[in-house]
N, C-alpha and C. Protein backbone atom coordinates (compact mmCIF):
# COMPACT_ATOMS: atom_id res chain seq x y z
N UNK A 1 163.70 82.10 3.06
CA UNK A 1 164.13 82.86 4.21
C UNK A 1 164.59 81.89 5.29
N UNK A 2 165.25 82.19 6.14
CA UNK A 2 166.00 81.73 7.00
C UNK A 2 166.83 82.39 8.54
N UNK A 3 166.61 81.89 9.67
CA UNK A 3 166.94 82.15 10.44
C UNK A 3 167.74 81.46 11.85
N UNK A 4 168.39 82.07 12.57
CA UNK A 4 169.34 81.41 13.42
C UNK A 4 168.55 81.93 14.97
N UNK A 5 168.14 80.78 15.47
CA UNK A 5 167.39 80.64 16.67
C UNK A 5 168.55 80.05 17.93
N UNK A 6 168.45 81.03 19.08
CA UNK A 6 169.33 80.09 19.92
C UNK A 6 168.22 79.55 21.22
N UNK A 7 168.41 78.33 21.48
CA UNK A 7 167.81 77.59 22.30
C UNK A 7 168.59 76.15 23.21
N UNK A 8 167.87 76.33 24.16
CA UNK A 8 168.82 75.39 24.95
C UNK A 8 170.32 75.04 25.10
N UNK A 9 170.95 76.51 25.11
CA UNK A 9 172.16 76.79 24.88
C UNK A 9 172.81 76.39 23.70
N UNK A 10 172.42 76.19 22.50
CA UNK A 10 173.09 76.32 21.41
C UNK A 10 172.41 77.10 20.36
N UNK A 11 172.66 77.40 18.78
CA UNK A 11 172.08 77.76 17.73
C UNK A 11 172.05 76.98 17.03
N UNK A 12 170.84 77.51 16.06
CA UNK A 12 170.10 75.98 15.05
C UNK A 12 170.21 77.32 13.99
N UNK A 13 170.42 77.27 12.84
CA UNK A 13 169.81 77.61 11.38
C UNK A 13 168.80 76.55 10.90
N UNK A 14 167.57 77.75 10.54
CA UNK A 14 166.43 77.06 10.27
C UNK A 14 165.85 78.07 9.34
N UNK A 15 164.84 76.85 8.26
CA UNK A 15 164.17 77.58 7.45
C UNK A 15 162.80 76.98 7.79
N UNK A 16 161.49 77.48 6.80
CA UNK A 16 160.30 76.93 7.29
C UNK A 16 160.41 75.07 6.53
N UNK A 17 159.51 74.45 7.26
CA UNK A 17 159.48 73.32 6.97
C UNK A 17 160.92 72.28 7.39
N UNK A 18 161.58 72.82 8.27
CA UNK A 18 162.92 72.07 8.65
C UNK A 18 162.74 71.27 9.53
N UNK A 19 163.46 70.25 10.41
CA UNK A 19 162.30 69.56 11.38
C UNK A 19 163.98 69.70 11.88
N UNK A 20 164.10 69.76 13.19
CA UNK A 20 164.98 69.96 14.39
C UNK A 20 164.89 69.24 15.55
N UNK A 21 165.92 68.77 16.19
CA UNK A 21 165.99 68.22 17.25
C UNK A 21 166.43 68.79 17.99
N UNK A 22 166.09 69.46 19.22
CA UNK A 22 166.71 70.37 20.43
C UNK A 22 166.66 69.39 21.67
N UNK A 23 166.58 70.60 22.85
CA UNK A 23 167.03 70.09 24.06
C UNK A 23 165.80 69.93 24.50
N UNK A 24 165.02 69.10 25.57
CA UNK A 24 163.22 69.31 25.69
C UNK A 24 162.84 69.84 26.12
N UNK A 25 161.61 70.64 25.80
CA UNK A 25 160.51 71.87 25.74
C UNK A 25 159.46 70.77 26.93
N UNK A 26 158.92 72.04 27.22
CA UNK A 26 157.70 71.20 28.33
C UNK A 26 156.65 71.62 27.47
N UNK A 27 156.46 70.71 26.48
CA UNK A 27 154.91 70.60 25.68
C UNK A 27 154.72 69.62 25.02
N UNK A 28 153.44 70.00 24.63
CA UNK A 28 152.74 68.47 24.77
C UNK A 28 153.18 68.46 22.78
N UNK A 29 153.13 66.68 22.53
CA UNK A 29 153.10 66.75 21.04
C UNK A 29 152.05 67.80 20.28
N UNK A 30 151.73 68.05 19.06
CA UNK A 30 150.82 68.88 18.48
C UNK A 30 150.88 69.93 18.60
N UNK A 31 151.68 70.69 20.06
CA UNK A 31 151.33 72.10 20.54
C UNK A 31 152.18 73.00 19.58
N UNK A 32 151.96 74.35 19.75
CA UNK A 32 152.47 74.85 18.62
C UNK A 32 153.81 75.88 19.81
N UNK A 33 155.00 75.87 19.21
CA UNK A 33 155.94 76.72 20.07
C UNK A 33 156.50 78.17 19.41
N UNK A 34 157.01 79.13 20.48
CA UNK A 34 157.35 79.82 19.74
C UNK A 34 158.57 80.70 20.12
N UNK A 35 159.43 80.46 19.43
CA UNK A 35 161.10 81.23 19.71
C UNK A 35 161.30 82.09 19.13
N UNK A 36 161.70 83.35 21.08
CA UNK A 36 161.53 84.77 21.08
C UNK A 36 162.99 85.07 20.40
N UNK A 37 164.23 84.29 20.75
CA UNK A 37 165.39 84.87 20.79
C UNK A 37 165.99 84.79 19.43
N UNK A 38 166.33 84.96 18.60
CA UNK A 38 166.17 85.36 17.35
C UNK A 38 167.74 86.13 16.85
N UNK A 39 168.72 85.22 16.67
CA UNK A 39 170.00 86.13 16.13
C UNK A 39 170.45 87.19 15.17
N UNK A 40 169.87 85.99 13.80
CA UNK A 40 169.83 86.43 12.22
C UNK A 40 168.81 86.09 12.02
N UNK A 41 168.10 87.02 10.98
CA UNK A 41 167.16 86.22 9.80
C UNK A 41 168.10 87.02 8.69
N UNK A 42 167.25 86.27 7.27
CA UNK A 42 168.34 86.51 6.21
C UNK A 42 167.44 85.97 4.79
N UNK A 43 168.03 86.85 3.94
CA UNK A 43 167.19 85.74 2.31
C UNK A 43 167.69 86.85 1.37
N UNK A 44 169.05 85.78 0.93
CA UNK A 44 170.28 86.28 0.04
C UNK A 44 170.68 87.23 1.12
N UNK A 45 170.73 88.47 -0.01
CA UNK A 45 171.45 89.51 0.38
C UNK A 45 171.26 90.55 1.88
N UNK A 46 170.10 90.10 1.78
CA UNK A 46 169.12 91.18 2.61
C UNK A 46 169.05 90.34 4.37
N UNK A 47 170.31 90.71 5.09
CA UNK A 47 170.41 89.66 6.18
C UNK A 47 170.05 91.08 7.22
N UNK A 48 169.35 90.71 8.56
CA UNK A 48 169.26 91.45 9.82
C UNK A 48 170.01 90.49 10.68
N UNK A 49 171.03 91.12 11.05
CA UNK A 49 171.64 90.72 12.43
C UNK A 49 171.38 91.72 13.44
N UNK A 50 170.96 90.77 14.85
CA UNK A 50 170.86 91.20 16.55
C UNK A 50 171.68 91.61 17.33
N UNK A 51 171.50 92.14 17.92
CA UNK A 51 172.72 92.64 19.22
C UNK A 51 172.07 92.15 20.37
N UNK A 52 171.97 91.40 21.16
CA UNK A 52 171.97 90.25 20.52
C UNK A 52 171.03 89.66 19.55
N UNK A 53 170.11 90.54 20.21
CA UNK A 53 169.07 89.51 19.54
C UNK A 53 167.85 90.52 18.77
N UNK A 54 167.15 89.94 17.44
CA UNK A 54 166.28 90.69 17.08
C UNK A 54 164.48 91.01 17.33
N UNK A 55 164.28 92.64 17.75
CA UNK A 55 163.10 93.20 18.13
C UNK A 55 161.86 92.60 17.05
N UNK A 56 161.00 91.86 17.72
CA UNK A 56 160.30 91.94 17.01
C UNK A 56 159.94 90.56 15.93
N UNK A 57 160.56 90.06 15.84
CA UNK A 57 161.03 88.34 15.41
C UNK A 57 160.62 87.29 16.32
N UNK A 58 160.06 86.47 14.94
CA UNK A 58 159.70 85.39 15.64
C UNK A 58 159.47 84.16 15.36
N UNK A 59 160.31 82.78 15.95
CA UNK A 59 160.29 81.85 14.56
C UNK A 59 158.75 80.86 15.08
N UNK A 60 158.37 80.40 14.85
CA UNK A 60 156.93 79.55 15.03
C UNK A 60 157.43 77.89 14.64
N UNK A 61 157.10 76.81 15.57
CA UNK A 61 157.20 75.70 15.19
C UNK A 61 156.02 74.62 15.53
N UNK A 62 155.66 73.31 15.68
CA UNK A 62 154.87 72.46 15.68
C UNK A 62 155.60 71.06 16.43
N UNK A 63 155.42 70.84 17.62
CA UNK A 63 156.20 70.06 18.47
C UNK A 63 155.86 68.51 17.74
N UNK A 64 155.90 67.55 17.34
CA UNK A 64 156.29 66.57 16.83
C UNK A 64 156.33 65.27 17.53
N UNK A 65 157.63 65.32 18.60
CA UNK A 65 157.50 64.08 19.09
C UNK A 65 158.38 64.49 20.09
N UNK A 66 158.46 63.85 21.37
CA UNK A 66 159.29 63.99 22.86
C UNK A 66 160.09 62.12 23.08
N UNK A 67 160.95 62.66 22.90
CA UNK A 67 162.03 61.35 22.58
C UNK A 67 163.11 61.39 23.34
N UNK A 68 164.14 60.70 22.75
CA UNK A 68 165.42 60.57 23.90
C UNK A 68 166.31 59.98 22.79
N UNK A 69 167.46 60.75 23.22
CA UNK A 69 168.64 60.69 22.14
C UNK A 69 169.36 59.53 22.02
N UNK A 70 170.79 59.19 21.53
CA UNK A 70 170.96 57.82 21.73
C UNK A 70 171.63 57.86 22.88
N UNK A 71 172.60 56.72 23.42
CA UNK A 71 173.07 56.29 24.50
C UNK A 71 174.48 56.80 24.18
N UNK A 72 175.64 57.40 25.06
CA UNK A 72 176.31 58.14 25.41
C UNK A 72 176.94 57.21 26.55
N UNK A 73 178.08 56.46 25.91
CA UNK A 73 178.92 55.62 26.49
C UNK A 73 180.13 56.43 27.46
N UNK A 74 179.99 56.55 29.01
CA UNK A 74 181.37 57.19 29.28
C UNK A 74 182.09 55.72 30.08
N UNK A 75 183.27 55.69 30.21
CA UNK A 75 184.19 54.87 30.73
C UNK A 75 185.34 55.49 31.31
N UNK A 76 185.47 55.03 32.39
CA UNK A 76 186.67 55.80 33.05
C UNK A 76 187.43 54.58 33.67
N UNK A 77 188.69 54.84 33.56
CA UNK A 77 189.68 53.65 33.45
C UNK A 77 190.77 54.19 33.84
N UNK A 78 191.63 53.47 35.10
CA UNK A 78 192.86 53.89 35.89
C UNK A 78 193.72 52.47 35.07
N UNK A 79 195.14 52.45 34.50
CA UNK A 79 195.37 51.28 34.20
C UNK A 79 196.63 50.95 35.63
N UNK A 80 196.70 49.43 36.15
CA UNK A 80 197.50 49.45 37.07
C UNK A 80 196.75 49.63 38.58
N UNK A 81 195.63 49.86 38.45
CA UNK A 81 195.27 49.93 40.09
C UNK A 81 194.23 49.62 39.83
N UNK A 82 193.48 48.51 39.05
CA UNK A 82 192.15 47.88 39.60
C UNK A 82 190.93 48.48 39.34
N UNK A 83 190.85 49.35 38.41
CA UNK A 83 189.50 50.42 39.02
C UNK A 83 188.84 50.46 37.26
N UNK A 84 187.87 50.18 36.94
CA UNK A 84 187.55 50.74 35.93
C UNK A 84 185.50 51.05 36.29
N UNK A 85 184.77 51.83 35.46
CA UNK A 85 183.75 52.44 35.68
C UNK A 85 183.15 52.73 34.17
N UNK A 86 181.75 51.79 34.17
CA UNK A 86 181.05 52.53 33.28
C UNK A 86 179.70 53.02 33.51
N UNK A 87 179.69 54.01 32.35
CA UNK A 87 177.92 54.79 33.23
C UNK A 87 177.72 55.26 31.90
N UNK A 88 176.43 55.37 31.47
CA UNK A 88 175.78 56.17 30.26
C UNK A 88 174.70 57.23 30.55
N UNK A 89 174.30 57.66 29.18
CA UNK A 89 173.68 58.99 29.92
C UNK A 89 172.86 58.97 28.13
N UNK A 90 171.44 59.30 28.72
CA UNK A 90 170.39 59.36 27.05
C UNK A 90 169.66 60.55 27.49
N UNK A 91 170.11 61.84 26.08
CA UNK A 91 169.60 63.17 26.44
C UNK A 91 167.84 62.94 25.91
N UNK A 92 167.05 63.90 26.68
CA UNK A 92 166.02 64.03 26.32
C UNK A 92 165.83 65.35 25.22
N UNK A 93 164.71 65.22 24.09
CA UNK A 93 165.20 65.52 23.12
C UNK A 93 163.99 65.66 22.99
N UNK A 94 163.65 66.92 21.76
CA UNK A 94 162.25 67.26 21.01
C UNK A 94 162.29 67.26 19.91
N UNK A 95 161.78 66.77 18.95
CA UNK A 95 161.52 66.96 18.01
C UNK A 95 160.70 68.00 17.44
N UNK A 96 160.91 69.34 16.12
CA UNK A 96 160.49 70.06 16.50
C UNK A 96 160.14 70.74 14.49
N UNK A 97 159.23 70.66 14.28
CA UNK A 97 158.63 71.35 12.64
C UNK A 97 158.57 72.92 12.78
N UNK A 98 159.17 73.10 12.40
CA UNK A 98 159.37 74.96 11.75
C UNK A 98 158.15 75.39 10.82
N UNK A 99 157.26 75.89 11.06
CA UNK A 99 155.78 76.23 10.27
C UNK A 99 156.50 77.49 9.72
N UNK A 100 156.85 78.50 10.14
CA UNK A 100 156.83 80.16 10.43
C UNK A 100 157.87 80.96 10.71
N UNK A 101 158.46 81.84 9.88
CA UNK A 101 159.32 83.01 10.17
C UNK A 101 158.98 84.16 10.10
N UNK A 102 158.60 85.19 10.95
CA UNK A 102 158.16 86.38 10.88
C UNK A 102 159.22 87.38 11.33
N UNK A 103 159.77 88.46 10.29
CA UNK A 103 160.80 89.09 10.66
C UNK A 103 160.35 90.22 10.73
C-alpha cells in the first residue's frame, strides 16, 4: 500500500518503511509524527483519491534525524560594470521513517 502525503508545500509518495527527507518538523529525534493531509492512498487497483484531501487517513512516521541539506550556490553577476555577488543558502531538513498507513 501506498500513499501521497503533502507536506511542507510539496508531495512525497510513500509506502511503509520508506525513509524521506522533508522540510523541518519541530520534533525531537525518536518522536513519532503524524500526517493529517492525505491525497491518495492506493494498492493496485483499488486507489482512493481526495478532494482534496482524504477523511479519515493517516500516514504515521518515526523522526530519525534533524539535519541540513547541502549547500546551494547562488551567484549573481553584472558583466561590464564591476559587480559580482556570492551567497549560499543550506535548507534545514528531517529525516523521516514511514512506520504506518491507515486508510
Amino acid at each position: 500500500m501506498y500513499a501521497v502525503i503533502k507536506t511542507g508545500g510539496k508531495q512525497y509518495r510513500v509506502a511503509e518503511g520508506d525513509v524521506i527527507e522533508i522540510e523541518k518538523l519541530d520534533s525531537d529525534e525518536g518522536a513519532a509524527v503524524d500526517f493529517e493531509n492525505i491525497l491518495m492512498v492506493g494498492e493496485g487497483e483499488d486507489v482512493k483519491i481526495g478532494a482534496p484531501y482524504i477523511d479519515g487517513c493517516k500516514v504515521t512516521g518515526t523522526v530519525m534525524e534533524q539535519k541540513r541539506g547541502k549547500k546551494v550556490e547562488i551567484v549573481k553577476f553584472k558583466r561590464r560594470k564591476h559587480h559580482q555577488k556570492r551567497t549560499g543558502h543550506r535548507q534545514y531538513l528531517t529525516k523521516v521513517e514511514i512506520t504506518g498507513i491507515s486508510a
